[in-house]
Protein backbone atom coordinates (compact mmCIF):
# COMPACT_ATOMS: atom_id res chain seq x y z
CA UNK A 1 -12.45 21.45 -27.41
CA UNK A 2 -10.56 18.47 -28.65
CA UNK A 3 -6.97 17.54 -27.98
CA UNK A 4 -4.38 16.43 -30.42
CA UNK A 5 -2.66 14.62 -28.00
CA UNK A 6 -4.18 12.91 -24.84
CA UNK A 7 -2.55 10.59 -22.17
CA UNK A 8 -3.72 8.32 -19.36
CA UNK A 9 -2.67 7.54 -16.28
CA UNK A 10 -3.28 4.44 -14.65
CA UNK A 11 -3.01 3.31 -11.37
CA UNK A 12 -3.74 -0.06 -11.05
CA UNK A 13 -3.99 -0.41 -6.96
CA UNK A 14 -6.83 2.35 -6.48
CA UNK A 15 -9.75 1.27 -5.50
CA UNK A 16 -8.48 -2.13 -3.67
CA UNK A 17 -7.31 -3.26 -7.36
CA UNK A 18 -10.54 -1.48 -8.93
CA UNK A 19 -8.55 0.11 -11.06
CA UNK A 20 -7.16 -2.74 -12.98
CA UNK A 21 -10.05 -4.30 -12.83
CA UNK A 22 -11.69 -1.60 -15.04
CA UNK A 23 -9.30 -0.43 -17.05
CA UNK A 24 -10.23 -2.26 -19.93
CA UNK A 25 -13.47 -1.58 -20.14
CA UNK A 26 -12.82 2.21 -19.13
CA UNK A 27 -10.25 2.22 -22.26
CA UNK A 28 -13.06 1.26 -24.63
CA UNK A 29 -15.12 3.74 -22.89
CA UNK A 30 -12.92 5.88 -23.47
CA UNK A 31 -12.33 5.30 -27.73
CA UNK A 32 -16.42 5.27 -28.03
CA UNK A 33 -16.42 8.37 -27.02
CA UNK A 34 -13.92 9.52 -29.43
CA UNK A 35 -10.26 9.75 -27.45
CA UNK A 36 -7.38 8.75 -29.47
CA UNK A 37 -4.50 8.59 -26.57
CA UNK A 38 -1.38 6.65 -24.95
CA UNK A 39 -1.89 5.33 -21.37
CA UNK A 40 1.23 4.55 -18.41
CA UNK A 41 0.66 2.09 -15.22
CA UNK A 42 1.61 3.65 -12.35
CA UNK A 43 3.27 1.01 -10.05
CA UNK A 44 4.39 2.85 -6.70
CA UNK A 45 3.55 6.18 -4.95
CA UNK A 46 4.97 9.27 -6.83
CA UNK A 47 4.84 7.66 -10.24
CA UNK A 48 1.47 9.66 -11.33
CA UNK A 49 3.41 12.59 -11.16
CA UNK A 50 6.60 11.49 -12.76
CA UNK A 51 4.70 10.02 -15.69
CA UNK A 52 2.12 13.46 -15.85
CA UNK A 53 5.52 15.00 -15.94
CA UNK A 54 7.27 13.22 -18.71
CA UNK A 55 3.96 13.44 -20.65
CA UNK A 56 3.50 17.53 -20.40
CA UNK A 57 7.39 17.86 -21.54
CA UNK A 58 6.56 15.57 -24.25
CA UNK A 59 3.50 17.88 -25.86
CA UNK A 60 0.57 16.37 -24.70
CA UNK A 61 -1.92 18.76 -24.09
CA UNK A 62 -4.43 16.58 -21.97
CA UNK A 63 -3.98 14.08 -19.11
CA UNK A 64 -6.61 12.00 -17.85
CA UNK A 65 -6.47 10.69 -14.35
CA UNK A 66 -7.77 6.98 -13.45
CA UNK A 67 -7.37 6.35 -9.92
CA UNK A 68 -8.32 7.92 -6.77
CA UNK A 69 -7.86 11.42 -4.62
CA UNK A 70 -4.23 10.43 -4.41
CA UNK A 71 -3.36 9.60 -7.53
CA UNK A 72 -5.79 12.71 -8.87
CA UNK A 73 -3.39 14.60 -6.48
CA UNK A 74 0.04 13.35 -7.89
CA UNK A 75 -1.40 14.30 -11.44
CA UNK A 76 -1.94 17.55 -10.28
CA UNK A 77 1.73 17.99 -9.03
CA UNK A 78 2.58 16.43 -12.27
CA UNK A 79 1.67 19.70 -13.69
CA UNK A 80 4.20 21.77 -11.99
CA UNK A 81 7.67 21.84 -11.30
CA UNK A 82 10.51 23.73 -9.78
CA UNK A 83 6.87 26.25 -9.08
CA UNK A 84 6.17 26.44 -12.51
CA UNK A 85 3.93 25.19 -14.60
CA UNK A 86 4.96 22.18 -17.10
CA UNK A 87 2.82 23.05 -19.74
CA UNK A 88 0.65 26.24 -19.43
CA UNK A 89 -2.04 25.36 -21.77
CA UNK A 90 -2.37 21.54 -20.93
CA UNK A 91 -5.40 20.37 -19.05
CA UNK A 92 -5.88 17.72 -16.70
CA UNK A 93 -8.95 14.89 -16.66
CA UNK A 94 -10.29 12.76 -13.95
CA UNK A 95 -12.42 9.37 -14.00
CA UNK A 96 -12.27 7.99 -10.60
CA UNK A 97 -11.68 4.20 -9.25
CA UNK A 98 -11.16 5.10 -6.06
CA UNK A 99 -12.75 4.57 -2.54
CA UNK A 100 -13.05 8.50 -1.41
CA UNK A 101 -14.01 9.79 -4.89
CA UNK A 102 -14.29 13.38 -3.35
CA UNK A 103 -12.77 15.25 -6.00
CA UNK A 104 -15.28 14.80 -8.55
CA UNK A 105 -18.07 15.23 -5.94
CA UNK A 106 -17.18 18.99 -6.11
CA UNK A 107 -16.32 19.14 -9.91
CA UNK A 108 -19.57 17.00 -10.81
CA UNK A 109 -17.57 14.18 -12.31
CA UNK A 110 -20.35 11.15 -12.68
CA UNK A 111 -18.54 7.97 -10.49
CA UNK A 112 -19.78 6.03 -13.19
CA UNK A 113 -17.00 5.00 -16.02
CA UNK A 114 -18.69 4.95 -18.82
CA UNK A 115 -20.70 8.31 -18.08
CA UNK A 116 -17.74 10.11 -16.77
CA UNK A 117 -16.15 9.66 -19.86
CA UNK A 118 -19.19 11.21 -21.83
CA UNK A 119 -18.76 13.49 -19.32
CA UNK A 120 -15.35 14.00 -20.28
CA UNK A 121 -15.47 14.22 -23.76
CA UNK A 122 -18.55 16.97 -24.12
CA UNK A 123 -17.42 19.10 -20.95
CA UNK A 124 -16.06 22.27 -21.41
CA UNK A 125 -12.22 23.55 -20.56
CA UNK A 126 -12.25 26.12 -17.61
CA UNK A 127 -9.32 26.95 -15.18
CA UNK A 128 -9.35 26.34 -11.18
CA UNK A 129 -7.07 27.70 -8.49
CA UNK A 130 -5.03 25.21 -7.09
CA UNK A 131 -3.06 25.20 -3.28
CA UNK A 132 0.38 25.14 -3.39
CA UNK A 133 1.47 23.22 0.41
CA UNK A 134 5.10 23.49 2.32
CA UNK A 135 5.38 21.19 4.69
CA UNK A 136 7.73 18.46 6.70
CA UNK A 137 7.55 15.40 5.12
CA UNK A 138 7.37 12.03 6.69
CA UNK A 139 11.00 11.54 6.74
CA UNK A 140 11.32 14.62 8.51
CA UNK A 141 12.42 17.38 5.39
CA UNK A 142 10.70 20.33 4.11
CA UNK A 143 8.85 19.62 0.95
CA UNK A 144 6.51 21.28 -1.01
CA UNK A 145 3.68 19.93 -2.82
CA UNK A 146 0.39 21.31 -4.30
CA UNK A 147 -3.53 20.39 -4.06
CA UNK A 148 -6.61 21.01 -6.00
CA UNK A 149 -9.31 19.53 -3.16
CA UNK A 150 -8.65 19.43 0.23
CA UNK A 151 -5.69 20.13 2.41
CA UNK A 152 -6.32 19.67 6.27
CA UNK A 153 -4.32 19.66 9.66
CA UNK A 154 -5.20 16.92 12.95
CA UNK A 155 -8.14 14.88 13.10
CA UNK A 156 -8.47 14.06 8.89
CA UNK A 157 -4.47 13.77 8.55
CA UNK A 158 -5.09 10.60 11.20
CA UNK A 159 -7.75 9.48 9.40
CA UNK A 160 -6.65 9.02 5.72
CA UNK A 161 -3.53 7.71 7.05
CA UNK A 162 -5.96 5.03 8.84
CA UNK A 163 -7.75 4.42 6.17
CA UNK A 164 -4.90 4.41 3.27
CA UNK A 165 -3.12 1.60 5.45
CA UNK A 166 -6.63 -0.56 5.29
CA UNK A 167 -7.75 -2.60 2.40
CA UNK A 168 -10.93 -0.25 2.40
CA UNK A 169 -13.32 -3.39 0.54
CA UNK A 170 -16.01 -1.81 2.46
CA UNK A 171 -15.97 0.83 -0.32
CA UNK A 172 -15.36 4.71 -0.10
CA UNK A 173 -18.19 5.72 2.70
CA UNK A 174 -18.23 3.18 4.83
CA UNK A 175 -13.93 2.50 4.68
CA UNK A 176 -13.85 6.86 5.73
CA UNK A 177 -16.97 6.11 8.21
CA UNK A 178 -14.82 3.49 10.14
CA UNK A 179 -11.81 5.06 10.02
CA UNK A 180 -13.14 8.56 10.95
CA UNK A 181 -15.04 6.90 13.90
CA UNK A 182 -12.24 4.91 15.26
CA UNK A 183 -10.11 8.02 14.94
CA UNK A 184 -12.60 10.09 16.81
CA UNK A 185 -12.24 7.83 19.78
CA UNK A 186 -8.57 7.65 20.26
CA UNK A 187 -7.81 11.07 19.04
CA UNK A 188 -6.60 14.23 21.37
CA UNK A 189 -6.98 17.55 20.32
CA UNK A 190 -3.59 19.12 18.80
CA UNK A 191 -2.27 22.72 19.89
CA UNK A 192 -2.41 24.90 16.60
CA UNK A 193 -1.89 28.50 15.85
CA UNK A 194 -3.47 29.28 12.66
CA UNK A 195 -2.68 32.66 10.71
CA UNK A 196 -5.29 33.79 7.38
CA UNK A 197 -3.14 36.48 5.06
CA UNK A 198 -1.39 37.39 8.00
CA UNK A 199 -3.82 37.64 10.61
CA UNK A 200 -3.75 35.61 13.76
CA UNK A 201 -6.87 33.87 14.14
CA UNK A 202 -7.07 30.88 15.65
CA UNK A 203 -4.61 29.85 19.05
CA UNK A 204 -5.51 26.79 20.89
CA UNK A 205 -6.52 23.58 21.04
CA UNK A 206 -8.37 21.80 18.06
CA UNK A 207 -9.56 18.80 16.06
CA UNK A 208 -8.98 19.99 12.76
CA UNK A 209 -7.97 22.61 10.52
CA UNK A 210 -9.12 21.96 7.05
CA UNK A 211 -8.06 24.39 3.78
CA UNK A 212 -10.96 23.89 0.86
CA UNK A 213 -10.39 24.64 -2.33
CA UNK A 214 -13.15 22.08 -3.13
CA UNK A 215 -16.43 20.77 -0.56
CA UNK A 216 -15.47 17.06 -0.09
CA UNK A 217 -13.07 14.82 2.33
CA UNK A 218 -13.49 11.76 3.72
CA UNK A 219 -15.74 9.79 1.39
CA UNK A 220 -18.49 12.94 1.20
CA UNK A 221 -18.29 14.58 4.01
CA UNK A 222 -19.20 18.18 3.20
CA UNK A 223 -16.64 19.61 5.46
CA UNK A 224 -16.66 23.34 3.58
CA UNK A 225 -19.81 23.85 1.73
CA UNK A 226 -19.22 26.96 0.37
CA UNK A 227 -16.40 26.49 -1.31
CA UNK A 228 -15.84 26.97 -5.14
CA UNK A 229 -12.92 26.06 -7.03
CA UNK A 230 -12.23 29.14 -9.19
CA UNK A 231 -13.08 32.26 -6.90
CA UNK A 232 -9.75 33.25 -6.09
CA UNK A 233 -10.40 31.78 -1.76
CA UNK A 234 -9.51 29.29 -0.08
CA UNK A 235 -12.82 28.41 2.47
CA UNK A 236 -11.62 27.72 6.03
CA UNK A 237 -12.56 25.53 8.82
CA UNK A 238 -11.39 25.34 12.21
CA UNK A 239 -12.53 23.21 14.75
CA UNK A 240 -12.44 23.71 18.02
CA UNK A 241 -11.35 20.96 20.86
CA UNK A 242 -14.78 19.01 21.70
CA UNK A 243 -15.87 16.20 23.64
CA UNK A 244 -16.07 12.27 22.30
CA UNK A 245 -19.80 12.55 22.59
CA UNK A 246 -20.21 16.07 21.49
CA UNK A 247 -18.06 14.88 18.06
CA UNK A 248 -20.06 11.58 17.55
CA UNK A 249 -23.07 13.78 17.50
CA UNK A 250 -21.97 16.21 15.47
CA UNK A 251 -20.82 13.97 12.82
CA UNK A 252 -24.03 13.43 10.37
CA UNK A 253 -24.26 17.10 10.36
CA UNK A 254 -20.38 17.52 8.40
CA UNK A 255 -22.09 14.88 5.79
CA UNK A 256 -24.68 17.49 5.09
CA UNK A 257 -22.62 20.82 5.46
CA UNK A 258 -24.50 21.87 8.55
CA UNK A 259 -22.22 21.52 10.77
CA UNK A 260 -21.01 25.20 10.14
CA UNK A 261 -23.53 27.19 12.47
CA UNK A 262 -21.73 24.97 15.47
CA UNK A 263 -20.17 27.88 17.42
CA UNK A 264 -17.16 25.98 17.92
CA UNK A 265 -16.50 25.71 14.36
CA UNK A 266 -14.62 28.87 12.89
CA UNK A 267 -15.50 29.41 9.06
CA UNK A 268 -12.86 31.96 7.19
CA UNK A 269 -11.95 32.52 3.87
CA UNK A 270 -8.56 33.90 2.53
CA UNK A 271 -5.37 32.98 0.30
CA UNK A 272 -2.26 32.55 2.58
CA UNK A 273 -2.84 30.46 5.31
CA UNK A 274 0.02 28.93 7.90
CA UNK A 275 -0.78 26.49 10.52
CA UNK A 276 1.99 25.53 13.39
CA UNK A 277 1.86 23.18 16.16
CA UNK A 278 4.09 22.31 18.94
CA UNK A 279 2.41 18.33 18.29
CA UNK A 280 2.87 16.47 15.77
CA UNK A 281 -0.18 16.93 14.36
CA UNK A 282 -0.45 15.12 10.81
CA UNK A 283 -1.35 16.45 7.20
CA UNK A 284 -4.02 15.46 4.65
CA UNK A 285 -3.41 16.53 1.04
CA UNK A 286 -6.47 14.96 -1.26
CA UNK A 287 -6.68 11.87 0.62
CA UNK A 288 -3.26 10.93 1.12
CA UNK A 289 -1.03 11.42 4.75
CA UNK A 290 2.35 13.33 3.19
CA UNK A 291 3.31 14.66 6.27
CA UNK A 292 2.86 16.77 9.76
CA UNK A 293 3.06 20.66 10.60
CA UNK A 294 4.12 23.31 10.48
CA UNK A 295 2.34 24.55 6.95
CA UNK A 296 2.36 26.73 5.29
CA UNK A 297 -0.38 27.31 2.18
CA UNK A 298 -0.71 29.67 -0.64
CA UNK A 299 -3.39 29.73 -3.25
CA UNK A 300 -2.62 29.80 -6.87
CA UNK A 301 -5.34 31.43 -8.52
CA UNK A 302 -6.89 29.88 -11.85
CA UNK A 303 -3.41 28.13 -12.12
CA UNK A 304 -4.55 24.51 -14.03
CA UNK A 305 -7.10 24.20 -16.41
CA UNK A 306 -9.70 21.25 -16.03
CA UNK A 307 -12.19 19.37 -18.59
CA UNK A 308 -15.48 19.44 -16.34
């Protein structure tokens, strides 16, 4: 399926300046593959969305994303407003230039440019559920904001907030690998009460609390395996307070998706999840650090359509 009328946008800064960096050459990419399209620079956090926004209301009926999780995530609120969707039939793109690159891990998006927008051009239009997240913010007011990877709770809200405020030139894996180390070694488990479609399930202390809709965080770690983007379920992870040692170990295993069988590790699935601490424990939405508990998280099923 082609598309009359096709934006991009742009953000410069992911990727350590990657993203500028390649844009030219990801534009031509782009026209050889035959997109006709208008493109925006984003220039500060929020503008993806703003400019997805102002795009939808204008009639264009595909967005493509070039940037990172983040900016892959303020496209995706882009999409919606006031909880509504912008544009019902409009479909959202991704080419990534960013150091996690997680998102298109799950969705099979080549990191390549020039084969990711091949990828683009022949894929076929299907619909995926996306989360929709309310939250405190980081200036302390209730917000709500929506995700189409990963939302998570404790240790990976402390470590994309690490990361993000990093330069991350070591590149995706080994900017997460530092900054998920370091973070294992000077975190402390957070008290969390976790409820699944309005069952108590979890009450105690814990690292994380991670909310798939896709597999990836952190630069490929395969932190819910079985998760699949357009069943309807959110896949659940809970872990459990363990020892500095016990984590460090443990750690290869959540690259692989093994790490499930550890009997610390709760594995759920459902659609309405809420999550309250007494701690500030922090959030992770897609790679970026929007805020703390409490949480609350309801799944939106087939709500955005995708080219992948």
């Amino acid at each position: 399926m082609q598309f009359n009328k096709t934006a991009v946008v742009v953000n410069p800064a992911a990727g350590g300046g990657l993203g500028a960096k390649r844009w030219p050459k990801i534009a031509a990419a782009l026209k050889e593959e035959g997109f006709s399209f208008e493109h925006s620079f984003t220039e500060k956090a929020g503008d993806a969305t703003d400019i997805t926004r102002q795009y939808l209301q204008e009639g264009y009926e595909l967005v493509i994303s070039v940037g990172g999780d983040g900016t892959n995530n303020e496209v995706v609120n882009g999409f919606f407003h006031e909880n509504r969707a912008v544009r019902e039939s409009a479909a959202v793109g991704f080419i990534s230039t960013g150091t996690g690159s997680d998102l298109i891990r799950t969705l099979g998006i080549p990191k390549d440019f020039r084969a990711a927008a091949r990828h683009l051009f022949k894929s076929p239009l299907r619909s995926v559920d996306v989360g929709r997240v309310t939250f405190i913010n980081n200036d302390g007011a209730r917000e709500i904001r929506y995700f189409i990877n990963i939302a998570g709770l404790g240790l990976d809200g402390e470590t994309v907030g690490r990361v993000n405020r990093t330069s991350k030139a070591m590149g995706g894996f080994m900017s997460f690998l530092w900054g998920t180390v370091i973070s294992l070694l000077l975190y402390r488990s957070k008290e969390i009460a976790v409820n699944v479609d309005g069952k108590n399930v979890f009450e105690g202390k814990a690292i994380t609390a991670v909310i798939g809709n896709g597999c990836f965080f952190g630069g490929g770690m395969n932190i819910v395996p079985g998760a699949r983007m357009d069943d309807a379920l959110f896949d659940i992870i809970i872990m459990a307070s363990m020892s500095k040692p016990e984590l460090l170990i443990n750690l290869p295993k959540v690259y692989k998706g093994s790490h499930i069988s550890n009997p610390k590790i709760k594995y759920l699935r459902g659609r309405h999840i809420t999550v309250t601490s007494p701690e500030k424990a922090l959030l992770n939405l897609d790679g970026e650090q929007p805020g703390r508990a409490p949480v609350e998280v309801e799944l939106l099923p087939l709500a955005i359509k995708i080219k992948s």
